[in-house]
PDB file of N, CA and C in Angstrom:
ATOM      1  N   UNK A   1      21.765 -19.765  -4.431  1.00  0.00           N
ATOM      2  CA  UNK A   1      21.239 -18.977  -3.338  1.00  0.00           C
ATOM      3  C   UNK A   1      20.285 -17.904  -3.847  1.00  0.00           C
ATOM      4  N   UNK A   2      20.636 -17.327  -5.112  1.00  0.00           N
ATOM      5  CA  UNK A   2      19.631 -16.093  -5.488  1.00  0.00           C
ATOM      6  C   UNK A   2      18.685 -16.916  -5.862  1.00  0.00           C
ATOM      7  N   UNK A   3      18.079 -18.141  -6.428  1.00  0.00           N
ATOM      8  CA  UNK A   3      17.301 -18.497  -6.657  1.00  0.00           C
ATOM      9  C   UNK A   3      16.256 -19.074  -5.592  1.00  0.00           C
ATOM     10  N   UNK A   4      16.714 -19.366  -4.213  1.00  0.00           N
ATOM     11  CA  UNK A   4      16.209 -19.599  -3.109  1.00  0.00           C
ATOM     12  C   UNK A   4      15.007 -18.353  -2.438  1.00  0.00           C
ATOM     13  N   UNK A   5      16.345 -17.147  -2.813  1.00  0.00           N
ATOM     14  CA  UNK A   5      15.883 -16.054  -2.098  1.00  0.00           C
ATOM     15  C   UNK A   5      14.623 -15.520  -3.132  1.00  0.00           C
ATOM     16  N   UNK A   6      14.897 -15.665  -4.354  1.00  0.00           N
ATOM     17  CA  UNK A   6      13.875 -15.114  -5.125  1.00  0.00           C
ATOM     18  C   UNK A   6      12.361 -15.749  -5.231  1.00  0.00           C
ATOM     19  N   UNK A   7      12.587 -17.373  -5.054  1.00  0.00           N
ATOM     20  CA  UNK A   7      11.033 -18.275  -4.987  1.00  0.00           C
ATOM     21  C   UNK A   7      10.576 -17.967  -3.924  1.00  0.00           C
ATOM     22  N   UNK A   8      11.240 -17.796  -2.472  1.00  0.00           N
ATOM     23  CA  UNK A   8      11.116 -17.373  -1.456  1.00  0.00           C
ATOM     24  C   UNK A   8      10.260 -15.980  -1.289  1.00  0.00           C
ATOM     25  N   UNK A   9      10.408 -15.448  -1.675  1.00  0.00           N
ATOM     26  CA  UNK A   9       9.584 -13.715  -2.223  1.00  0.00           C
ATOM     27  C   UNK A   9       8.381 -14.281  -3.184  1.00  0.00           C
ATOM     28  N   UNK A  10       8.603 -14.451  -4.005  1.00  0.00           N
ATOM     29  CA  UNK A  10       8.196 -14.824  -5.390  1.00  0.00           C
ATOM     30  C   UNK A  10       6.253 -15.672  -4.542  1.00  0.00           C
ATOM     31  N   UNK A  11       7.087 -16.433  -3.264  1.00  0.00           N
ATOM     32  CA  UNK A  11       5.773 -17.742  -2.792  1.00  0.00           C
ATOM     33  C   UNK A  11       5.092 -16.880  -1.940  1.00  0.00           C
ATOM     34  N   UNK A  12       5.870 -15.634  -0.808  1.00  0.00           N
ATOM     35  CA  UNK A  12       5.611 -14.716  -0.081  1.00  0.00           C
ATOM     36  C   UNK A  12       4.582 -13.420  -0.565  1.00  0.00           C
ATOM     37  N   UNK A  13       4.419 -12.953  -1.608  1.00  0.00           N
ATOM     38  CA  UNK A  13       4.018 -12.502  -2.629  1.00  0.00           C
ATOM     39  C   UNK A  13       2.353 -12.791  -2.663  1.00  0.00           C
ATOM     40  N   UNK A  14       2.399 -14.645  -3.533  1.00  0.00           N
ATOM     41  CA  UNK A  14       1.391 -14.941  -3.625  1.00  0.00           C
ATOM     42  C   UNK A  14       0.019 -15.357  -2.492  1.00  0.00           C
ATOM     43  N   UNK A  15       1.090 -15.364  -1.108  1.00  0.00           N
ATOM     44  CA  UNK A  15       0.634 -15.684   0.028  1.00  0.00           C
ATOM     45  C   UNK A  15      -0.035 -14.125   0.870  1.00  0.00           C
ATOM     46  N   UNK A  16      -0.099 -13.306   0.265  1.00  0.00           N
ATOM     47  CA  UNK A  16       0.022 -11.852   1.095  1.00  0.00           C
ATOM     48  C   UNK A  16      -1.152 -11.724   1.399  1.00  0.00           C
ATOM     49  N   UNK A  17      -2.257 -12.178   0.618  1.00  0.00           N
ATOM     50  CA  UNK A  17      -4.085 -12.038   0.928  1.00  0.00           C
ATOM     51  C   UNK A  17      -4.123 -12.566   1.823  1.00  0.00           C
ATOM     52  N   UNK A  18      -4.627 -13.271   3.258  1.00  0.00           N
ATOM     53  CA  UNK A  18      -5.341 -14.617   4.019  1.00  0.00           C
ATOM     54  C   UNK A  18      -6.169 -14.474   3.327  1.00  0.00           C
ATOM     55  N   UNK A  19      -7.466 -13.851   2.990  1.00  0.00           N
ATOM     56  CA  UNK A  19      -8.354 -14.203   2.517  1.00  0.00           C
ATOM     57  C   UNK A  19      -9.006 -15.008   1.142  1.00  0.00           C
ATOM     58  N   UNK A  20      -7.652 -14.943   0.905  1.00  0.00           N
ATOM     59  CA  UNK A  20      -7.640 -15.520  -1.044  1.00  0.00           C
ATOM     60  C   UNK A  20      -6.985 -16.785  -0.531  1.00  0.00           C
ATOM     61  N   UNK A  21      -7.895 -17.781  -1.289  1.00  0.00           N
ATOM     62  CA  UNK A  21      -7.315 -19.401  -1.525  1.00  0.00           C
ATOM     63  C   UNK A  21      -6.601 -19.445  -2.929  1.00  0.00           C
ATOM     64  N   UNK A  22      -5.289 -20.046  -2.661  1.00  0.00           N
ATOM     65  CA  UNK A  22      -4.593 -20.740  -3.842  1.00  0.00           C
ATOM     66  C   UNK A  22      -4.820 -21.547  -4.598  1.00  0.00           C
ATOM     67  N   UNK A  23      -5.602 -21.168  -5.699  1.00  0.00           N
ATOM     68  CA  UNK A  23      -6.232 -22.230  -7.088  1.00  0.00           C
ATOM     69  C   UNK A  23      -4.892 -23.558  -7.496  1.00  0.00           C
ATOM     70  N   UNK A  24      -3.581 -22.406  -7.617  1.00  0.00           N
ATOM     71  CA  UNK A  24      -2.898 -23.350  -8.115  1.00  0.00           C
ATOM     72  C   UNK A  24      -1.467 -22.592  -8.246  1.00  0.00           C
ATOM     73  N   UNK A  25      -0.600 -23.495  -8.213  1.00  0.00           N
ATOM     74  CA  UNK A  25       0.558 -22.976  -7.607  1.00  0.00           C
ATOM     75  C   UNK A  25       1.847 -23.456  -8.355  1.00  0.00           C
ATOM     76  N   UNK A  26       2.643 -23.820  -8.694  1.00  0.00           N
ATOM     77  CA  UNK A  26       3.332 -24.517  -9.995  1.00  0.00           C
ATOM     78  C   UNK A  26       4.754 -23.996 -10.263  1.00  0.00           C
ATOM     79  N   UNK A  27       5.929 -24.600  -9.645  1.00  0.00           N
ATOM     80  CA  UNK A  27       7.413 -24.234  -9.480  1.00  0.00           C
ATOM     81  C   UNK A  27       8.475 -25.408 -10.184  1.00  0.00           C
ATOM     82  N   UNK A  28       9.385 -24.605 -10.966  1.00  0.00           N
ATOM     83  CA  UNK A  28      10.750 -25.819 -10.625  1.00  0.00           C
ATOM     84  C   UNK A  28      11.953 -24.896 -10.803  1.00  0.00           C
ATOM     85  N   UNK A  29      12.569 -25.600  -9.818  1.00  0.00           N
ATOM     86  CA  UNK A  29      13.860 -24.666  -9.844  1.00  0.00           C
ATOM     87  C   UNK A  29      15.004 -25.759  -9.764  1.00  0.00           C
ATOM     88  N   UNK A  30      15.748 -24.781 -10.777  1.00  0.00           N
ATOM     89  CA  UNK A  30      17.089 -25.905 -11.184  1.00  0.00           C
ATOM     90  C   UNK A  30      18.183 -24.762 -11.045  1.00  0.00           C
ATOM     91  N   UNK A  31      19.303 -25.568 -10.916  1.00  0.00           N
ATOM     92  CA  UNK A  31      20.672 -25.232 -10.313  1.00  0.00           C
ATOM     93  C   UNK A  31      20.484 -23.819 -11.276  1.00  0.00           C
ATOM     94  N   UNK A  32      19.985 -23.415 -12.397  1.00  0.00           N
ATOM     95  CA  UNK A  32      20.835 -22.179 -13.213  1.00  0.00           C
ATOM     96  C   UNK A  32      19.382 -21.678 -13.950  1.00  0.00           C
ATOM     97  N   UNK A  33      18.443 -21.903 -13.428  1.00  0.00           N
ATOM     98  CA  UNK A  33      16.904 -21.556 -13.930  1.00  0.00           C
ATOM     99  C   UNK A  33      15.696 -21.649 -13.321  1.00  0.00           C
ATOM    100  N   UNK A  34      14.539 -20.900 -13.323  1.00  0.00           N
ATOM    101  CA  UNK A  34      13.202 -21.536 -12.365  1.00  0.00           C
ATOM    102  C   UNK A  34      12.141 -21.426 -13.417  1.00  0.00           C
ATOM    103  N   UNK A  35      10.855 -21.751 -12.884  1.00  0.00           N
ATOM    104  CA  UNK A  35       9.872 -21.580 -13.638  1.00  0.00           C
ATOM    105  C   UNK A  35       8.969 -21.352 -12.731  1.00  0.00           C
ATOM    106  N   UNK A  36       7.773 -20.195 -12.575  1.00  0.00           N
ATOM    107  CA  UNK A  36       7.209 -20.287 -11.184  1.00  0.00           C
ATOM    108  C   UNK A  36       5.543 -19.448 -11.684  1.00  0.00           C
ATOM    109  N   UNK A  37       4.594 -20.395 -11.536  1.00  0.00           N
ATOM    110  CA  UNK A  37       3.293 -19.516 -11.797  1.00  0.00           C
ATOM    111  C   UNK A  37       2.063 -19.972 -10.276  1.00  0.00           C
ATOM    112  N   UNK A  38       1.259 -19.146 -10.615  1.00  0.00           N
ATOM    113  CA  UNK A  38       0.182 -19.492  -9.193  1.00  0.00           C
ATOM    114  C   UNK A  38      -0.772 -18.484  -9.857  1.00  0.00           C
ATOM    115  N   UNK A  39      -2.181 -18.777  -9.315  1.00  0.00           N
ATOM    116  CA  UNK A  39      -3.307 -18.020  -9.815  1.00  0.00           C
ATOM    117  C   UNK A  39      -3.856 -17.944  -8.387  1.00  0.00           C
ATOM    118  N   UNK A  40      -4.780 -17.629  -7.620  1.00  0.00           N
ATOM    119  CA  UNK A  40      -5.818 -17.252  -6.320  1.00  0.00           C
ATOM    120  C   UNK A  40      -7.223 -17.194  -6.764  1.00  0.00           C
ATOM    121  N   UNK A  41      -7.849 -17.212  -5.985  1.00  0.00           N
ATOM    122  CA  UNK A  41      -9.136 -17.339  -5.782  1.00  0.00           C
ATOM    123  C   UNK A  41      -9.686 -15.631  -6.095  1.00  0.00           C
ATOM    124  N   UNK A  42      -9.034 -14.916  -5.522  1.00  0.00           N
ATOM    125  CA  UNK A  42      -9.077 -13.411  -5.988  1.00  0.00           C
ATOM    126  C   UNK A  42      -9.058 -12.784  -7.383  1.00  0.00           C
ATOM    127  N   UNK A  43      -8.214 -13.585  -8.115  1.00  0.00           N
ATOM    128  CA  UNK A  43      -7.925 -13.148  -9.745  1.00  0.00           C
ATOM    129  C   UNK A  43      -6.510 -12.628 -10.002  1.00  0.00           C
ATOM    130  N   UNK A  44      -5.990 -13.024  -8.922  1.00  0.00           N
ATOM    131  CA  UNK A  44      -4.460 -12.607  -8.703  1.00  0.00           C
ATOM    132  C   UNK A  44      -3.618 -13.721  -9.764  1.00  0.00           C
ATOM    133  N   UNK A  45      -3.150 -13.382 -10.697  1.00  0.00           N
ATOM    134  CA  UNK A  45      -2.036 -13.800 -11.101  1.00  0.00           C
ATOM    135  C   UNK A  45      -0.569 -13.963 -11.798  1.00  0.00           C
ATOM    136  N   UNK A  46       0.336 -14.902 -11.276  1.00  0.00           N
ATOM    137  CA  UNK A  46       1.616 -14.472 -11.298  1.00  0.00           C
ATOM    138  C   UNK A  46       2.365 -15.483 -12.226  1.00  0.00           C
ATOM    139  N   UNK A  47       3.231 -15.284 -13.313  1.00  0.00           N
ATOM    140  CA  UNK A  47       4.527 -16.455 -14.105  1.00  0.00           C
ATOM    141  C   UNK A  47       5.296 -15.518 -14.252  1.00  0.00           C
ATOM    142  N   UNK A  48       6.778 -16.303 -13.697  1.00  0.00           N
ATOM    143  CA  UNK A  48       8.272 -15.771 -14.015  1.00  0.00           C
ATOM    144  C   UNK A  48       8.917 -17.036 -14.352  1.00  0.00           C
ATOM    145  N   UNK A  49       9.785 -16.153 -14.957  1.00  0.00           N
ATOM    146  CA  UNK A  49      10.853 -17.841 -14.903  1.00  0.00           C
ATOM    147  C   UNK A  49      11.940 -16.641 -15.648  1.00  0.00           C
ATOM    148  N   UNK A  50      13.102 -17.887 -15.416  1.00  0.00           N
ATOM    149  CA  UNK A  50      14.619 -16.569 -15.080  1.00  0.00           C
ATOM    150  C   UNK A  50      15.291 -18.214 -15.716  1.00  0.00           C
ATOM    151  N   UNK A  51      16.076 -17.294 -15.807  1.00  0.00           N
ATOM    152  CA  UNK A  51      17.683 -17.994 -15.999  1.00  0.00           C
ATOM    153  C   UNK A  51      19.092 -17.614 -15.151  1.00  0.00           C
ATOM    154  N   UNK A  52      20.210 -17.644 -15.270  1.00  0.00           N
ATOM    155  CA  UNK A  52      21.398 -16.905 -14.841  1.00  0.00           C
ATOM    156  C   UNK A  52      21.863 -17.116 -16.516  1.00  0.00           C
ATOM    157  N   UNK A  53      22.742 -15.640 -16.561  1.00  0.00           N
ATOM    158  CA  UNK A  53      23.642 -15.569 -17.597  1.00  0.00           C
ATOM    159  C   UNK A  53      24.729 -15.403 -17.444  1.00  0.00           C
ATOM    160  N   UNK A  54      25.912 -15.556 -17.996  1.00  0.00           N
ATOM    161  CA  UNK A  54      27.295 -15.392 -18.076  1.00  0.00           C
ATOM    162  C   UNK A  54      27.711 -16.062 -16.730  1.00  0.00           C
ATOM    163  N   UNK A  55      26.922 -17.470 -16.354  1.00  0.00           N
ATOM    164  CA  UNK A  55      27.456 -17.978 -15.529  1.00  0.00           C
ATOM    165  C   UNK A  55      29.132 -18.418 -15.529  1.00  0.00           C
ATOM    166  N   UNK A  56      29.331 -18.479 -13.930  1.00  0.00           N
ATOM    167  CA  UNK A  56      30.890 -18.910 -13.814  1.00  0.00           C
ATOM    168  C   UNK A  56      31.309 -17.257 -13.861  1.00  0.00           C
ATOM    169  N   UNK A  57      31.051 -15.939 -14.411  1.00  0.00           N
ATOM    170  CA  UNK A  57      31.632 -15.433 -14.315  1.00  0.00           C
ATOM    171  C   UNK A  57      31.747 -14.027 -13.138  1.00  0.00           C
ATOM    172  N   UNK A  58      32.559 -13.201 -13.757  1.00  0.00           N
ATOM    173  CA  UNK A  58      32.121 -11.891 -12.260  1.00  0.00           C
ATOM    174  C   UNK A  58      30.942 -11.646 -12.408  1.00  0.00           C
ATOM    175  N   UNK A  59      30.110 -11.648 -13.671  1.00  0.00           N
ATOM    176  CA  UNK A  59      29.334 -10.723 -14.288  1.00  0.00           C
ATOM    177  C   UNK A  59      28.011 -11.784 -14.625  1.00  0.00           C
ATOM    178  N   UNK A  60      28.211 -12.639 -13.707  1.00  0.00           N
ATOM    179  CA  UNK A  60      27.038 -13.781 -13.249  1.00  0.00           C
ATOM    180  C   UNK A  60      25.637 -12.879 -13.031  1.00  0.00           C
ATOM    181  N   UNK A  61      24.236 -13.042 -13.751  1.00  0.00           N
ATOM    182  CA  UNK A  61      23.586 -12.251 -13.527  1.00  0.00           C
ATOM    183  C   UNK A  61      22.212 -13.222 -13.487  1.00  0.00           C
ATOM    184  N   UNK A  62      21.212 -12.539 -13.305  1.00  0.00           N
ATOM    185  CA  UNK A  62      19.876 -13.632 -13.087  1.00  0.00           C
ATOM    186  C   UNK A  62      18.595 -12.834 -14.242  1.00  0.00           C
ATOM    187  N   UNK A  63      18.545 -13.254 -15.215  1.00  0.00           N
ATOM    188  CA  UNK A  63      17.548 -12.571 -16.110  1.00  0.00           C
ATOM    189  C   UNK A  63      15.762 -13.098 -15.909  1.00  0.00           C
ATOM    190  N   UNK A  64      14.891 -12.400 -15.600  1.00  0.00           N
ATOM    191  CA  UNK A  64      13.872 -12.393 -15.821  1.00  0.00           C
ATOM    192  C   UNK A  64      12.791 -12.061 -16.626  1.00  0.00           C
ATOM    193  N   UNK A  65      11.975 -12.871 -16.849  1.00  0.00           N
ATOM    194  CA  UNK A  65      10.710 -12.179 -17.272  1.00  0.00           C
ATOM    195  C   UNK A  65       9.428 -12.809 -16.880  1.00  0.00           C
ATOM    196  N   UNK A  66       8.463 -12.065 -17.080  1.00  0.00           N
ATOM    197  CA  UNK A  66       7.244 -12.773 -16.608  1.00  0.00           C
ATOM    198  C   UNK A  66       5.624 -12.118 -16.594  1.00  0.00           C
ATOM    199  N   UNK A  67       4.783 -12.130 -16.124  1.00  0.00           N
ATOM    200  CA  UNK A  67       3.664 -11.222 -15.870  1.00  0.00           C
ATOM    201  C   UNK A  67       2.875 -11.388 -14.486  1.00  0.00           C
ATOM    202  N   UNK A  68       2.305 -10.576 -13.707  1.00  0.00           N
ATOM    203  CA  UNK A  68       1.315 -10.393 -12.882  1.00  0.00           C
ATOM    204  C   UNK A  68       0.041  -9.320 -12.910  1.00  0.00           C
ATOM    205  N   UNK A  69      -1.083 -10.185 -12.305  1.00  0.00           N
ATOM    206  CA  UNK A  69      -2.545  -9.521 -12.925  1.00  0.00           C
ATOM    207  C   UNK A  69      -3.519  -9.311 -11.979  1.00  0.00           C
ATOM    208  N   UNK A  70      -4.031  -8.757 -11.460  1.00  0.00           N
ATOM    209  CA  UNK A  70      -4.909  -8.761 -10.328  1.00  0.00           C
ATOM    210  C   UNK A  70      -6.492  -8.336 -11.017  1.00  0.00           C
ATOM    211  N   UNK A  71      -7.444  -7.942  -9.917  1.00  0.00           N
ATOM    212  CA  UNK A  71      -8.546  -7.700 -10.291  1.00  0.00           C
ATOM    213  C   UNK A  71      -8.909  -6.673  -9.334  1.00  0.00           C
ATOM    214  N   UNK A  72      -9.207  -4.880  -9.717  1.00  0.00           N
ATOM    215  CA  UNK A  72      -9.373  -4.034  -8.660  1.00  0.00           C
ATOM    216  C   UNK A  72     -10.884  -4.717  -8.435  1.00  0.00           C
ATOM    217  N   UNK A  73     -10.613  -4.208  -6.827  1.00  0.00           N
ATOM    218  CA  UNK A  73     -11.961  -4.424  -6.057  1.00  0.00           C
ATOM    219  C   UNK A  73     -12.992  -3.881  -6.255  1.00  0.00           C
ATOM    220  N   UNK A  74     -12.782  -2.163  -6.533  1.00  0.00           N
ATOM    221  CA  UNK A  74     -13.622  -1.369  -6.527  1.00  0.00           C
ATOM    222  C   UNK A  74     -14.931  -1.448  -7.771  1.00  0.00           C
ATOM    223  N   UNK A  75     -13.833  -1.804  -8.819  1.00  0.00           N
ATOM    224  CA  UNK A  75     -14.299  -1.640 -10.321  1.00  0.00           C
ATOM    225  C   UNK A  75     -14.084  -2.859 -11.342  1.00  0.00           C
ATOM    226  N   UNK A  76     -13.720  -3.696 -10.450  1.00  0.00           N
ATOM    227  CA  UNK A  76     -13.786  -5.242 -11.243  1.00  0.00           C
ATOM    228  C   UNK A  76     -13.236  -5.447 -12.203  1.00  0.00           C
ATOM    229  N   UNK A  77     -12.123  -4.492 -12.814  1.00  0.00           N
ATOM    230  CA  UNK A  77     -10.994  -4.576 -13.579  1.00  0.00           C
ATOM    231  C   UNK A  77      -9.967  -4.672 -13.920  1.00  0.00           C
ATOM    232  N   UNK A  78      -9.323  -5.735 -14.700  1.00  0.00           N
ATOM    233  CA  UNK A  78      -8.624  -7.052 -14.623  1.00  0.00           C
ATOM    234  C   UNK A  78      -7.223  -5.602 -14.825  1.00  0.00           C
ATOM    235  N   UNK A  79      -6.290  -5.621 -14.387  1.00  0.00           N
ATOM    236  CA  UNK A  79      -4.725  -5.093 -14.733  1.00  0.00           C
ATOM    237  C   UNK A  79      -3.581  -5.821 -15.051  1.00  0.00           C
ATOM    238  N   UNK A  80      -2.743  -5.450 -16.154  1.00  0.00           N
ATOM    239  CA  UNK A  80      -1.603  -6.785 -16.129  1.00  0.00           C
ATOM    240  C   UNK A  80      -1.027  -6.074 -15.984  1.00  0.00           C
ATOM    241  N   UNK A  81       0.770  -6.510 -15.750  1.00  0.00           N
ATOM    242  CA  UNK A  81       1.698  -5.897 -15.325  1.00  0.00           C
ATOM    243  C   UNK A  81       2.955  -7.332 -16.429  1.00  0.00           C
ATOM    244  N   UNK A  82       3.726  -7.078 -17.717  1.00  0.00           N
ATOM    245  CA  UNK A  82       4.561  -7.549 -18.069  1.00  0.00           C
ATOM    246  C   UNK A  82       5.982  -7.441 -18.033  1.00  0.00           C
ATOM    247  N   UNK A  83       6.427  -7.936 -17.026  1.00  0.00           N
ATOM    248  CA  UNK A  83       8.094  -7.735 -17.625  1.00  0.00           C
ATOM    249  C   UNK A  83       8.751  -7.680 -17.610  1.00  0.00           C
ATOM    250  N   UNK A  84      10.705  -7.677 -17.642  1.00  0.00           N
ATOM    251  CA  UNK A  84      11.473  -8.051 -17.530  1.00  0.00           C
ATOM    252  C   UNK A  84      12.610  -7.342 -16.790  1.00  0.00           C
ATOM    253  N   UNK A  85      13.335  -8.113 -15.674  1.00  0.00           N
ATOM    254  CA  UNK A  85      14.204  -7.846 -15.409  1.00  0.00           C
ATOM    255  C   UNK A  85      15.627  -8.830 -15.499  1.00  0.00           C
ATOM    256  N   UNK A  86      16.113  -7.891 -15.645  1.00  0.00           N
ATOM    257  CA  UNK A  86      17.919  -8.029 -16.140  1.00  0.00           C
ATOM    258  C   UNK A  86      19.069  -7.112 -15.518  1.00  0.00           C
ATOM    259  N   UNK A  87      20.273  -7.441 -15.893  1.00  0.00           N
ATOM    260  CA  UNK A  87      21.378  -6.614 -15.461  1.00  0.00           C
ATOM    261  C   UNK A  87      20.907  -5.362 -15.829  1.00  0.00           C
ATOM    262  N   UNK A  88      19.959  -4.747 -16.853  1.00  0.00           N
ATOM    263  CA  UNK A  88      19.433  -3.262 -17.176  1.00  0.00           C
ATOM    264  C   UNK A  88      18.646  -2.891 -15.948  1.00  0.00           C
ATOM    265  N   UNK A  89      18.435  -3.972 -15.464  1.00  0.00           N
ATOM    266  CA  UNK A  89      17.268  -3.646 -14.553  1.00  0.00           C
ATOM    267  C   UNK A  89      15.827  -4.083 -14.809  1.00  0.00           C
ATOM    268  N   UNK A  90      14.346  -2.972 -14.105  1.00  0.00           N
ATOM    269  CA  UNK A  90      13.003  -3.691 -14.178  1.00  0.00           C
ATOM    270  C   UNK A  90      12.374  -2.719 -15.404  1.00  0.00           C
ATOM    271  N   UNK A  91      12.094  -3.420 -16.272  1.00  0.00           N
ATOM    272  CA  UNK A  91      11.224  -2.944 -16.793  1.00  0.00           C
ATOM    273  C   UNK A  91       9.760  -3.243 -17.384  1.00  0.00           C
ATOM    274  N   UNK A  92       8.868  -2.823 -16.867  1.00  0.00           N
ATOM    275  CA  UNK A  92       7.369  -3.051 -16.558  1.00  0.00           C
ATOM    276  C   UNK A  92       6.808  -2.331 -17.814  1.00  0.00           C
ATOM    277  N   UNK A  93       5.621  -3.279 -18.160  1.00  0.00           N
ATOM    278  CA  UNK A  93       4.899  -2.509 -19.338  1.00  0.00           C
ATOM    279  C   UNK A  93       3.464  -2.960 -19.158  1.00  0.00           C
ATOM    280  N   UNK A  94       2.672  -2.177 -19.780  1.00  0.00           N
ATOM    281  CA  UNK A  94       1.100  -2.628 -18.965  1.00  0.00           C
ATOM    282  C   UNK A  94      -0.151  -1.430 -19.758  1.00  0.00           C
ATOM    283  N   UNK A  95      -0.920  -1.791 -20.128  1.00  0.00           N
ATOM    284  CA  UNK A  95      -1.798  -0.564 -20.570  1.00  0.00           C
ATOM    285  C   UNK A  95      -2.510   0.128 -19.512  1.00  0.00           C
ATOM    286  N   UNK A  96      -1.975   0.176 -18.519  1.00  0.00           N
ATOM    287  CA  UNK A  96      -2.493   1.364 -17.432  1.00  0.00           C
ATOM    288  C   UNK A  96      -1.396   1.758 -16.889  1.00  0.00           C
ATOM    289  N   UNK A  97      -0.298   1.821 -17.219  1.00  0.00           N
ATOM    290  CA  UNK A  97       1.116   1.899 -16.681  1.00  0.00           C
ATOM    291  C   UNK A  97       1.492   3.355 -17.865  1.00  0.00           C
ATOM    292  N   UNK A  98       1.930   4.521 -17.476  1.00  0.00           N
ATOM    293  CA  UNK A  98       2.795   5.832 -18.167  1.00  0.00           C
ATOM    294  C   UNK A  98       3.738   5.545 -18.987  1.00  0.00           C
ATOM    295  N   UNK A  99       3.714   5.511 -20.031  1.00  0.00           N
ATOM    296  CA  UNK A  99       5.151   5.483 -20.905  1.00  0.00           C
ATOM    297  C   UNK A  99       5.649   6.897 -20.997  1.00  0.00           C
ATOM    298  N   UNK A 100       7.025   6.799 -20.702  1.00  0.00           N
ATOM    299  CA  UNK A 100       7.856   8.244 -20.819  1.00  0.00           C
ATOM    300  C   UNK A 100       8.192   8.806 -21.950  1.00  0.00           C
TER     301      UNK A 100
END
Protein backbone atom coordinates (compact mmCIF):
# COMPACT_ATOMS: atom_id res chain seq x y z
CA UNK A 1 0.00 0.00 0.00
CA UNK A 2 2.85 2.60 0.80
CA UNK A 3 4.18 1.88 -2.40
CA UNK A 4 0.86 2.61 -4.27
CA UNK A 5 0.46 5.75 -2.35
CA UNK A 6 3.97 6.89 -3.01
CA UNK A 7 4.05 6.24 -7.21
CA UNK A 8 0.76 7.78 -6.89
CA UNK A 9 2.37 11.27 -5.66
CA UNK A 10 5.59 10.46 -7.15
CA UNK A 11 3.24 10.37 -11.10
CA UNK A 12 1.09 13.45 -9.54
CA UNK A 13 4.22 15.43 -9.11
CA UNK A 14 5.45 14.91 -12.59
CA UNK A 15 2.00 15.73 -13.97
CA UNK A 16 1.66 19.28 -12.10
CA UNK A 17 2.74 21.56 -15.34
CA UNK A 18 -0.30 21.15 -18.23
CA UNK A 19 1.90 22.89 -20.13
CA UNK A 20 4.98 20.55 -20.10
CA UNK A 21 4.82 17.29 -22.28
CA UNK A 22 6.23 14.05 -20.84
CA UNK A 23 9.52 13.08 -22.75
CA UNK A 24 9.58 9.97 -20.82
CA UNK A 25 8.34 8.30 -17.98
CA UNK A 26 9.78 4.86 -16.63
CA UNK A 27 8.38 2.75 -13.37
CA UNK A 28 8.48 -0.74 -11.72
CA UNK A 29 7.17 -1.54 -8.68
CA UNK A 30 7.54 -4.76 -6.88
CA UNK A 31 5.97 -6.18 -3.79
CA UNK A 32 9.15 -4.71 -1.45
CA UNK A 33 10.84 -2.06 -4.00
CA UNK A 34 10.19 0.58 -6.96
CA UNK A 35 12.18 2.22 -9.42
CA UNK A 36 10.62 5.43 -10.85
CA UNK A 37 12.23 8.21 -13.30
CA UNK A 38 10.45 10.76 -15.91
CA UNK A 39 12.06 13.81 -17.58
CA UNK A 40 9.39 16.80 -19.33
CA UNK A 41 9.63 18.86 -21.97
CA UNK A 42 10.37 21.75 -19.41
CA UNK A 43 13.75 20.30 -18.01
CA UNK A 44 12.02 18.89 -15.11
CA UNK A 45 13.60 15.92 -13.80
CA UNK A 46 12.85 13.17 -11.42
CA UNK A 47 14.59 9.20 -10.20
CA UNK A 48 13.74 7.49 -6.91
CA UNK A 49 13.70 4.14 -6.17
CA UNK A 50 13.18 2.80 -2.46
CA UNK A 51 13.15 -0.35 -0.94
CA UNK A 52 11.33 -1.46 2.49
CA UNK A 53 13.65 -2.50 5.31
CA UNK A 54 13.29 -4.69 8.26
CA UNK A 55 10.43 -6.09 6.50
CA UNK A 56 7.86 -8.42 8.38
CA UNK A 57 8.65 -6.36 11.21
CA UNK A 58 7.06 -3.45 13.66
CA UNK A 59 9.82 -1.41 12.45
CA UNK A 60 8.93 -2.08 8.65
CA UNK A 61 10.21 1.08 7.01
CA UNK A 62 10.45 2.38 3.25
CA UNK A 63 14.05 3.81 2.42
CA UNK A 64 14.65 6.22 -0.30
CA UNK A 65 16.81 7.91 -2.45
CA UNK A 66 16.89 9.72 -5.54
CA UNK A 67 17.23 13.23 -7.36
CA UNK A 68 15.02 16.03 -8.90
CA UNK A 69 16.07 19.00 -11.30
CA UNK A 70 14.23 21.66 -12.86
CA UNK A 71 15.19 24.66 -14.97
CA UNK A 72 14.33 28.35 -13.41
CA UNK A 73 12.36 30.27 -15.88
CA UNK A 74 13.63 33.46 -15.16
CA UNK A 75 17.40 32.70 -15.50
CA UNK A 76 17.67 29.42 -17.32
CA UNK A 77 19.36 27.65 -14.55
CA UNK A 78 19.47 24.09 -14.22
CA UNK A 79 18.94 23.20 -9.98
CA UNK A 80 19.33 19.69 -8.54
CA UNK A 81 17.91 18.58 -5.52
CA UNK A 82 19.66 14.91 -4.13
CA UNK A 83 18.38 12.76 -1.59
CA UNK A 84 17.46 10.52 0.79
CA UNK A 85 14.82 9.57 2.81
CA UNK A 86 14.63 7.02 5.60
CA UNK A 87 13.38 6.19 9.09
CA UNK A 88 15.95 9.45 9.90
CA UNK A 89 13.87 11.13 7.76
CA UNK A 90 14.50 13.76 4.43
CA UNK A 91 17.53 14.72 3.78
CA UNK A 92 18.18 17.02 0.74
CA UNK A 93 21.51 18.20 -0.55
CA UNK A 94 22.01 20.49 -3.56
CA UNK A 95 24.52 23.38 -4.32
CA UNK A 96 21.93 26.06 -3.91
CA UNK A 97 20.45 24.49 -0.87
CA UNK A 98 22.04 26.08 3.05
CA UNK A 99 24.08 23.71 4.88
CA UNK A 100 23.76 24.19 8.70
Amino acid sequence: MKFIILFAMLFAATLARPDAQILTLDSEVGPSSYRFASETSDGNKHTSEGHLENVGTEHESLAVRGSYSWVDEKTGEQFTVNYVADESGYHPSGAHLPVA
